[in-house]
Protein backbone atom coordinates (compact mmCIF):
# COMPACT_ATOMS: atom_id res chain seq x y z
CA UNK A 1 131.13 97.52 95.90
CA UNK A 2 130.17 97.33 99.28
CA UNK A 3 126.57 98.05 100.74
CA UNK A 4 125.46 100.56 103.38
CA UNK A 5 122.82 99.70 105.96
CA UNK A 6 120.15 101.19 103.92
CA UNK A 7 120.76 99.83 100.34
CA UNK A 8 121.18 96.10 101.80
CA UNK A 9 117.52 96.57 103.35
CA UNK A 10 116.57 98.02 100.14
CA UNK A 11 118.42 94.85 98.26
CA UNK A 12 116.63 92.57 100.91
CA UNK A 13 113.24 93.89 100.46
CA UNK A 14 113.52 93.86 96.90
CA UNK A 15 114.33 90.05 96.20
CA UNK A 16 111.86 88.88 98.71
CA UNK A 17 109.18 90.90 96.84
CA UNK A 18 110.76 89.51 93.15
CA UNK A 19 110.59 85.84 95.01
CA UNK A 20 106.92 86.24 96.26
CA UNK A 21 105.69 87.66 92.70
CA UNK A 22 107.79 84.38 91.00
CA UNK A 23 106.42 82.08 93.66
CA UNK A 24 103.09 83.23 92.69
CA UNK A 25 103.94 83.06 88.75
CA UNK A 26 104.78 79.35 88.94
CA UNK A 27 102.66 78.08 91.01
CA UNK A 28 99.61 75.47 90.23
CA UNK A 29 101.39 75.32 86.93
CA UNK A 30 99.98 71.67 86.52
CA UNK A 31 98.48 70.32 82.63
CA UNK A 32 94.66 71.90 81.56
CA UNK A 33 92.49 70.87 84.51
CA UNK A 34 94.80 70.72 87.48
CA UNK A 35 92.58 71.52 90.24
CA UNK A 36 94.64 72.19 94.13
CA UNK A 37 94.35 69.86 96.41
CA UNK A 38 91.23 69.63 99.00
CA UNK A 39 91.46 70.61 102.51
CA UNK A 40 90.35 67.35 103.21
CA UNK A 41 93.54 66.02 101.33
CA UNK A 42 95.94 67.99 103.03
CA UNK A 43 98.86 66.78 105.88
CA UNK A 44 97.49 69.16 108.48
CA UNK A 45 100.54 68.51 110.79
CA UNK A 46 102.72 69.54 107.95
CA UNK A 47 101.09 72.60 107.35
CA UNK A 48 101.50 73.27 111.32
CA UNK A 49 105.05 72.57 110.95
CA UNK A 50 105.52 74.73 108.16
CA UNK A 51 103.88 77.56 110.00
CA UNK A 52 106.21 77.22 112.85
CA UNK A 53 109.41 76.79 110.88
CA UNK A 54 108.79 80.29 109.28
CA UNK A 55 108.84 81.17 112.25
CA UNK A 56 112.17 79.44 113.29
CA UNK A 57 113.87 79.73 110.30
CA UNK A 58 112.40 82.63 108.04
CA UNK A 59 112.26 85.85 110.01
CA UNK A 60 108.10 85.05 110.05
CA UNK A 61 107.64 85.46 106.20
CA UNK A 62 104.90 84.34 105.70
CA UNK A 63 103.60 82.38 108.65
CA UNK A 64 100.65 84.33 108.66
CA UNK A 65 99.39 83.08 105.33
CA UNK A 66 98.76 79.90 107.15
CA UNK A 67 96.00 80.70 109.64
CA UNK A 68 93.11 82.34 109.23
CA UNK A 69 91.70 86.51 109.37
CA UNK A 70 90.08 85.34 113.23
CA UNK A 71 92.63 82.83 114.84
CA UNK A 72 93.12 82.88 118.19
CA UNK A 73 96.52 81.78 119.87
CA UNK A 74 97.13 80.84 123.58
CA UNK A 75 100.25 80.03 124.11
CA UNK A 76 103.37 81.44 126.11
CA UNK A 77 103.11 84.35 128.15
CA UNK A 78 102.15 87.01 126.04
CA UNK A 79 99.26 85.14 124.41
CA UNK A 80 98.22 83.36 127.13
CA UNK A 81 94.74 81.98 128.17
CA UNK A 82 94.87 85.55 130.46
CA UNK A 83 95.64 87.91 127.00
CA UNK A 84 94.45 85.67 124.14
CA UNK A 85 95.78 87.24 121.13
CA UNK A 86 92.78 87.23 118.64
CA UNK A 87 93.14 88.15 115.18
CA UNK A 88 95.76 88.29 112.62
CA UNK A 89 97.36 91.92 113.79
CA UNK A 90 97.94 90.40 117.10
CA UNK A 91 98.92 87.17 116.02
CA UNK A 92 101.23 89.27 114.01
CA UNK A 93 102.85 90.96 116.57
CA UNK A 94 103.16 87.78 118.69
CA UNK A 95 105.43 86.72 115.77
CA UNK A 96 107.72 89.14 115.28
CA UNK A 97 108.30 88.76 119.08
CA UNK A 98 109.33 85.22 118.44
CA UNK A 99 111.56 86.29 115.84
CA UNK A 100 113.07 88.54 117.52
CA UNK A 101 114.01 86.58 120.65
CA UNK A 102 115.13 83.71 118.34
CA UNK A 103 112.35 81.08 118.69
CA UNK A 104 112.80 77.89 117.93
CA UNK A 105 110.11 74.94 117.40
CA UNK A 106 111.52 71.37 117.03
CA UNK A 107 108.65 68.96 116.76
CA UNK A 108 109.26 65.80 118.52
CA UNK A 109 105.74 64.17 117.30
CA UNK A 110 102.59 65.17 116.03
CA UNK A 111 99.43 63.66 114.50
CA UNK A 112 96.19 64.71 112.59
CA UNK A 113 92.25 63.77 113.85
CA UNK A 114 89.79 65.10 111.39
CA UNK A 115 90.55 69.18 111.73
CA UNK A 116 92.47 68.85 114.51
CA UNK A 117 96.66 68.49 115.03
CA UNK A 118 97.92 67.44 118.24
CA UNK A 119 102.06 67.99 118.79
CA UNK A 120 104.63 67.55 121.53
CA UNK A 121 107.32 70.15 120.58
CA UNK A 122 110.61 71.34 122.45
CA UNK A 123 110.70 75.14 122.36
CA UNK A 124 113.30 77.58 122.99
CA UNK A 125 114.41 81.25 122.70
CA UNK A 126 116.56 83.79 124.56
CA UNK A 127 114.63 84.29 126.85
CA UNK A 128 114.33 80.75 128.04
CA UNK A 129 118.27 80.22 127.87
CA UNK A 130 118.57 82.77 130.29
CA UNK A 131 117.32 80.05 133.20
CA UNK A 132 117.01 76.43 130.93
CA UNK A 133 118.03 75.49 127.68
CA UNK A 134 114.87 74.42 126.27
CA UNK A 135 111.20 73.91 127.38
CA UNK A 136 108.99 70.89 126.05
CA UNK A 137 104.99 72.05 125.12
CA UNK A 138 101.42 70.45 123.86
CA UNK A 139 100.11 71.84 121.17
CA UNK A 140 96.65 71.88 119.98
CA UNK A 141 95.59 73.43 116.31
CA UNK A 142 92.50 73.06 114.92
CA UNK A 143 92.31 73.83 111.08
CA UNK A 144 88.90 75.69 109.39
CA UNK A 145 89.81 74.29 106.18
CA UNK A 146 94.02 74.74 105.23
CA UNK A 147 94.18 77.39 107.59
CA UNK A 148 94.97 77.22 111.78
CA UNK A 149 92.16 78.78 113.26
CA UNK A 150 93.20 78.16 116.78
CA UNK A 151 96.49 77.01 118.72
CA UNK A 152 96.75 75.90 122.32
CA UNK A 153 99.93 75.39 123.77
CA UNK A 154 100.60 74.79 127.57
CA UNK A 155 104.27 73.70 129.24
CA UNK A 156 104.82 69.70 129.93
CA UNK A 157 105.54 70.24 133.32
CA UNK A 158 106.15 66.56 133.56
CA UNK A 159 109.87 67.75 131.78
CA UNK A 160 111.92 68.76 134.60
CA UNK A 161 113.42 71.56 132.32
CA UNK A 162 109.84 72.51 132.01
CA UNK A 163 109.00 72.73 135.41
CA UNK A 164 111.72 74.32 136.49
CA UNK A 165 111.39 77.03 134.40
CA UNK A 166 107.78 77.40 134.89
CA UNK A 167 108.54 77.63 138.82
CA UNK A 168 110.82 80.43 138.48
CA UNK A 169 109.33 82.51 135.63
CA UNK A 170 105.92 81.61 135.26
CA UNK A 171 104.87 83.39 138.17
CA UNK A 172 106.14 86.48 137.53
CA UNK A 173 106.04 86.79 133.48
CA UNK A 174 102.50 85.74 132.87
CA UNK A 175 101.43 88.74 134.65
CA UNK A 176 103.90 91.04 133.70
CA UNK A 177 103.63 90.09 129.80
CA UNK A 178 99.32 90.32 130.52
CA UNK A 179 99.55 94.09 131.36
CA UNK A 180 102.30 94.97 128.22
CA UNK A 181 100.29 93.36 125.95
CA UNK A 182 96.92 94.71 127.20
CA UNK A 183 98.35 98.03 126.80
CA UNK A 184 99.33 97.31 123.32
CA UNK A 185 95.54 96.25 122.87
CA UNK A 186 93.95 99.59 124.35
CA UNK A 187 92.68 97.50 127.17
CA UNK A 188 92.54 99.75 130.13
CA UNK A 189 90.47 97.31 132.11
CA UNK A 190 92.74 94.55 131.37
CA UNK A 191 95.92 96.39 132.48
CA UNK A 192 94.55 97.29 135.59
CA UNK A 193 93.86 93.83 135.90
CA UNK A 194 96.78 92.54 136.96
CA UNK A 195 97.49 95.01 139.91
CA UNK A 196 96.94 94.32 143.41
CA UNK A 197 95.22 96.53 145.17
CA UNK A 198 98.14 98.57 147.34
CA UNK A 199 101.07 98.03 143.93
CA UNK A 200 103.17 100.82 143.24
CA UNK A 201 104.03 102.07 140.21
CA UNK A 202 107.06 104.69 139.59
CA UNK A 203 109.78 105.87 137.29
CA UNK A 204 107.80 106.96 133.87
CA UNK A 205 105.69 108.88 132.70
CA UNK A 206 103.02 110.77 135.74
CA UNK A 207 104.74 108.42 137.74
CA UNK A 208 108.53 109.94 137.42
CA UNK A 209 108.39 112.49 139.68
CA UNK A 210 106.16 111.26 142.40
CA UNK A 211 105.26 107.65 142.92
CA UNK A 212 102.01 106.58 141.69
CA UNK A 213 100.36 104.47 144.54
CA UNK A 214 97.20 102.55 144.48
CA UNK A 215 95.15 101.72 141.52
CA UNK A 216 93.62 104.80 141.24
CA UNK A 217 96.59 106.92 140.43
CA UNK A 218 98.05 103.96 138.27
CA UNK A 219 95.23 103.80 136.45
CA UNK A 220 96.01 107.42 135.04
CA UNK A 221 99.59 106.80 133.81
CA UNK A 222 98.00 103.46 132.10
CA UNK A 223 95.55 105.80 130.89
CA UNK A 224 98.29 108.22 129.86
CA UNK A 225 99.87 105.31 127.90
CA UNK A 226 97.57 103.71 126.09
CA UNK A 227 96.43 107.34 124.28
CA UNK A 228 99.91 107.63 123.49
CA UNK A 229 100.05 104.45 121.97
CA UNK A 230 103.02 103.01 123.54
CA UNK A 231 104.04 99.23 122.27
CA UNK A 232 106.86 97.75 124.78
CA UNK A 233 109.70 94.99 123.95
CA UNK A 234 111.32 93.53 126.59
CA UNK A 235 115.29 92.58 125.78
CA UNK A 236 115.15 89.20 126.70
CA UNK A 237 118.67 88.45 126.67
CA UNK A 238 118.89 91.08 129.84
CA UNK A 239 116.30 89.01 131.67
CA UNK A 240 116.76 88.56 135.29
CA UNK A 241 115.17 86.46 138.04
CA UNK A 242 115.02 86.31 141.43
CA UNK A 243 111.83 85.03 143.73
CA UNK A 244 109.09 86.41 142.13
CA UNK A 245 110.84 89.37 141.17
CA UNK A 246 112.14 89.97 137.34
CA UNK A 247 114.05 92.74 136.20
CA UNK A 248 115.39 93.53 132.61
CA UNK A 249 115.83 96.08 130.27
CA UNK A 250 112.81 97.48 127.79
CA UNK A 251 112.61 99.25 124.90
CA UNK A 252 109.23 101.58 124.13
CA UNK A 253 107.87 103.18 121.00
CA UNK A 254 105.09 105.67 121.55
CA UNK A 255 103.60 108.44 119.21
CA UNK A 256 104.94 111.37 121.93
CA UNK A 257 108.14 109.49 121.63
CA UNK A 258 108.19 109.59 117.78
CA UNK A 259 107.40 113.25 117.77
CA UNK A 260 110.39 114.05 119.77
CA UNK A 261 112.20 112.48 116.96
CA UNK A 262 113.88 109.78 118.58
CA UNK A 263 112.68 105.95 117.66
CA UNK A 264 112.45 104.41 121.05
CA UNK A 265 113.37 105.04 124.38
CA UNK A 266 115.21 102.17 127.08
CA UNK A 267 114.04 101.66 130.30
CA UNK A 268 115.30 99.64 133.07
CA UNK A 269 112.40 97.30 134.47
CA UNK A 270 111.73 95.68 137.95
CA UNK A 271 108.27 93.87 138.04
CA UNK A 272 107.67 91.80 141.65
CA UNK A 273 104.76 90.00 141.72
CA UNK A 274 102.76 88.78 145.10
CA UNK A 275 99.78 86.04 144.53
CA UNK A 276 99.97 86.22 140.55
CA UNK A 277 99.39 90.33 141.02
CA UNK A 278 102.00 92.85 140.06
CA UNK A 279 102.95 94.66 143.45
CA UNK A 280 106.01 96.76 142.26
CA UNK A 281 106.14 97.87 138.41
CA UNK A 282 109.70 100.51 137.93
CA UNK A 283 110.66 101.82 134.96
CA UNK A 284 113.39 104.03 134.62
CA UNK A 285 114.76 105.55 131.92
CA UNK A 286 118.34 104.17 130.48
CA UNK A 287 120.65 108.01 129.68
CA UNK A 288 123.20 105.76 129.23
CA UNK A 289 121.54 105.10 125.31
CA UNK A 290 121.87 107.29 123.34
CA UNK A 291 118.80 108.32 122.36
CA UNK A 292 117.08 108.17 125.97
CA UNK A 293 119.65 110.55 126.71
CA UNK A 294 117.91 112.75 123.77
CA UNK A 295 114.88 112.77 124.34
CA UNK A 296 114.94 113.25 128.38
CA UNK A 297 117.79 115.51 128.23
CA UNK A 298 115.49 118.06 126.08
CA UNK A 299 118.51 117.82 122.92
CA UNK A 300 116.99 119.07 119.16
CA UNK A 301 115.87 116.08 117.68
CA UNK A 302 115.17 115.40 113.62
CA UNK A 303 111.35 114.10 112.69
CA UNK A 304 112.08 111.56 110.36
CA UNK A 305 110.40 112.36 107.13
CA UNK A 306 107.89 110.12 105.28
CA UNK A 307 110.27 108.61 103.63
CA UNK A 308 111.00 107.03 106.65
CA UNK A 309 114.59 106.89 105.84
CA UNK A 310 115.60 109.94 107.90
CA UNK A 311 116.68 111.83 104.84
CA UNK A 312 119.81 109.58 105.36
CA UNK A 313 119.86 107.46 102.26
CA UNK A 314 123.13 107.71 100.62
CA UNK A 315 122.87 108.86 96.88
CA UNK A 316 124.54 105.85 95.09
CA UNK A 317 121.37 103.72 96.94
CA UNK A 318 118.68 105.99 95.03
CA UNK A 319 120.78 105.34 91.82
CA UNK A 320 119.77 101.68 92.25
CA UNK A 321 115.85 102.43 92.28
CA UNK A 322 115.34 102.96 88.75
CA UNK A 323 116.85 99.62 88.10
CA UNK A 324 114.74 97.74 90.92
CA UNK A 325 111.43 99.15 89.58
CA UNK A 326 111.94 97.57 86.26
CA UNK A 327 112.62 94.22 87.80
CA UNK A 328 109.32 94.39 89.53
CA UNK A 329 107.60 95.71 86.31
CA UNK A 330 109.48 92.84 84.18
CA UNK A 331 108.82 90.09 87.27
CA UNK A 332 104.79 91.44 87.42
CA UNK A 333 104.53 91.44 83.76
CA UNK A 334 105.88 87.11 83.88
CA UNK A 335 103.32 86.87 86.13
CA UNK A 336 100.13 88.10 83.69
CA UNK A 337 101.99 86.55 80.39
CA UNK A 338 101.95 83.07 82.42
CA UNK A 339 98.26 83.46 83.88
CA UNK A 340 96.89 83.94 80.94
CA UNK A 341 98.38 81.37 79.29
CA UNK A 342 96.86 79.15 81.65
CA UNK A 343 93.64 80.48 80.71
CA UNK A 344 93.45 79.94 77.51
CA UNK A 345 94.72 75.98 78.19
C-alpha cells in the first residue's frame, strides 16, 4: 500500500515520538545506584559535536536539548554579533534555517579548557555553494554545566575559500539577514537600523503602489510588518551576487497572509547595500506561484481548519489513528512499568 503526503508525515511523526518515549524508557538503565555522569566528567567537544551533527544529519531533532533556556549564538549572518539570537525560540529558528539550506559541520579539530570548547570546523550549505564550496570557521562554546550556553563563530579569512566568500557576500548579507531577522524579533528599531538615510524601499506592502523613500515612510511598512507578524525565508539556492548587490527569491508567512488562506506568498528580492547600509530593498511579488497568484489576484481562498490539515486528509489515513494511539499508550505505559522498577531497585 502506498502512502499519501499526509499519512507518511503522520507515519514520520509517529515513530519519532515512539523513539523519543523508548529512548527515554531505556535510558540510565545501569545496576541499583547508577548515578549519570558529572558535568565535570563529560567530553564537552563531543557534546558540541553532537549538537552540530543533529543539525547536519537529523533534520535538528533534538539539537536544542543540548544548550541551555538563555544561550546566545553569534554566528553566520543571521545570528550575527549585529542580531544575536538569544534564547532557545530564536536559537530555534536559526536551526531550522540550517536545516533547511542543508548545513553541514565537519569538524577538523577541537579541544576542551575547563567550560570552554574551542573548534576549527569547515561549514557549508546552499547557500555557500552558490559562490564556494565550503567555508572554514572558529568556534567558541562555553558550557554552564552539559549544556552550550554560548557559541561564537567567525570566518577564517586566512582560507582563501573563506575570504573570498566573505568579500563577495559578507557585505551585503550581514545587513540584509540583520533587518529579516529583526523583523522576525519585533525589533522596529533594529530594522530601521540597517537603512541609510536616503534607501528606498518598494514593491510590498504600503510600498507597492508608490515607492516608499526615506526612513520615515519605510519605517511605516516595517511598522506595517512587524504587527502582521511576517517571518521571511530566503531560497538560498536562487541566491545571486553581484557588487554589493544580492538578489534572490523569498518566501513570507504573515497572519494577513494566513487569513487569506494561502500559506505563503514568493517574492522576488533585490537588496544593494552602500557602506554596510541597505540603500535599495525590492520585493515583488512572484504570480508566477501559484498561490501568490491567489492571494494578489483577489481568487476565494480556503482557511485551513484547526486541524491544520486543510480538511484534506484522505480517509484510509484517519483509519490508521486508532492504531497509532495505542502504540503511544502501550510505548508510555513501558515507560512507567520500567521506572518504577527502577525504583523499587
Amino acid at each position: 500500500m502506498r502512502l499519501n503526503g499526509y499519512q507518511l508525515k503522520f507515519a514520520v511523526a509517529t515513530v519519532l515520538a515512539l523513539s523519543v518515549l523508548l529512548t527515554l524508557a531505556f535510558s540510565d538503565l545501569g545496576g541499583p545506584g547508577t548515578k549519570p555522569a558529572k558535568a565535570s566528567g563529560v567530553d564537552l567537544t563531543l557534546l558540541l559535536k553532537l549538537h552540530y551533527d543533529r543539525i547536519s544529519y537529523s533534520g535538528g531533532f533534538l539539537a536544542s536539548d543540548l544548550v541551555t533556556d538563555d544561550v546566545e549564538v553569534q554566528r553566520g549572518t543571521a545570528c550575527s554579533a549585529l542580531v544575536p539570537c538569544v534564547g532557545k525560540a530564536q536559537y530555534a529558528i536559526e536551526i531550522a534555517r540550517n536545516v533547511s539550506l542543508k548545513a553541514r559541520w565537519t569538524f577538523l579539530s577541537a579541544e576542551q579548557s575547563g567550560e570552554t570548547v574551542t573548534a576549527r570546523v569547515e561549514y557549508t550549505d546552499l547557500g555557500i555553494q552558490s559562490v564556494v564550496p565550503r567555508t572554514v570557521a572558529n568556534i567558541t562554546a562555553t558550557f554552564r554545566g552539559d549544556k552550550i550556553a554560548k557559541i561564537v563563530g567567525t570566518g577564517d579569512s586566512s582560507d582563501p575559500q573563506t575570504a573570498q566568500f566573505q568579500s563577495i557576500v559578507g557585505r551585503v548579507s550581514t545587513p540584509a539577514a540583520a533587518l529579516f531577522r529583526s523583523l522576525e524579533r519585533g525589533d522596529i528599531a533594529g530594522a530601521m537600523s540597517v537603512f541609510s538615510d536616503d534607501a528606498v524601499f518598494e514593491g510590498f506592502g504600503l510600498c507597492a503602489t508608490a515607492r516608499c523613500a526615506g526612513k520615515t515612510a519605510i519605517q511605516r511598512e516595517i511598522e506595517r510588518e512587524v504587527a502582521d507578524k511576517g517571518a521571511f525565508l530566503g531560497l538560498s539556492e536562487t541566491f545571486r551576487y553581484s557588487g554589493e548587490t544580492l538578489t534572490s527569491g523569498n518566501e513570507i508567512r504573515s497572519d494577513s497572509i494566513r487569513a487569506a488562506g494561502v500559506e505563503r506568498l514568493r517574492l522576488n528580492r533585490t537588496v544593494e547595500v552602500r557602506d554596510g547600509k541597505i540603500v535599495l530593498l525590492r520585493l515583488i511579488p512572484d504570480t508566477s506561484d501559484a498561490q501568490t497568484a491567489r492571494f494578489f489576484g483577489g481568487a476565494p481562498g480556503v482557511r485551513p481548519p484547526s486541524t491544520g490539515d486543510a480538511g484534506l486528509a484522505s480517509r484510509t489515513s484517519r483509519e490508521f489513528e486508532p492504531f497509532i494511539f495505542i502504540g503511544l499508550v502501550a510505548a508510555l505505559s513501558l515507560l512507567v512499568t520500567i521506572r518504577s522498577r527502577k525504583e523499587r531497585t
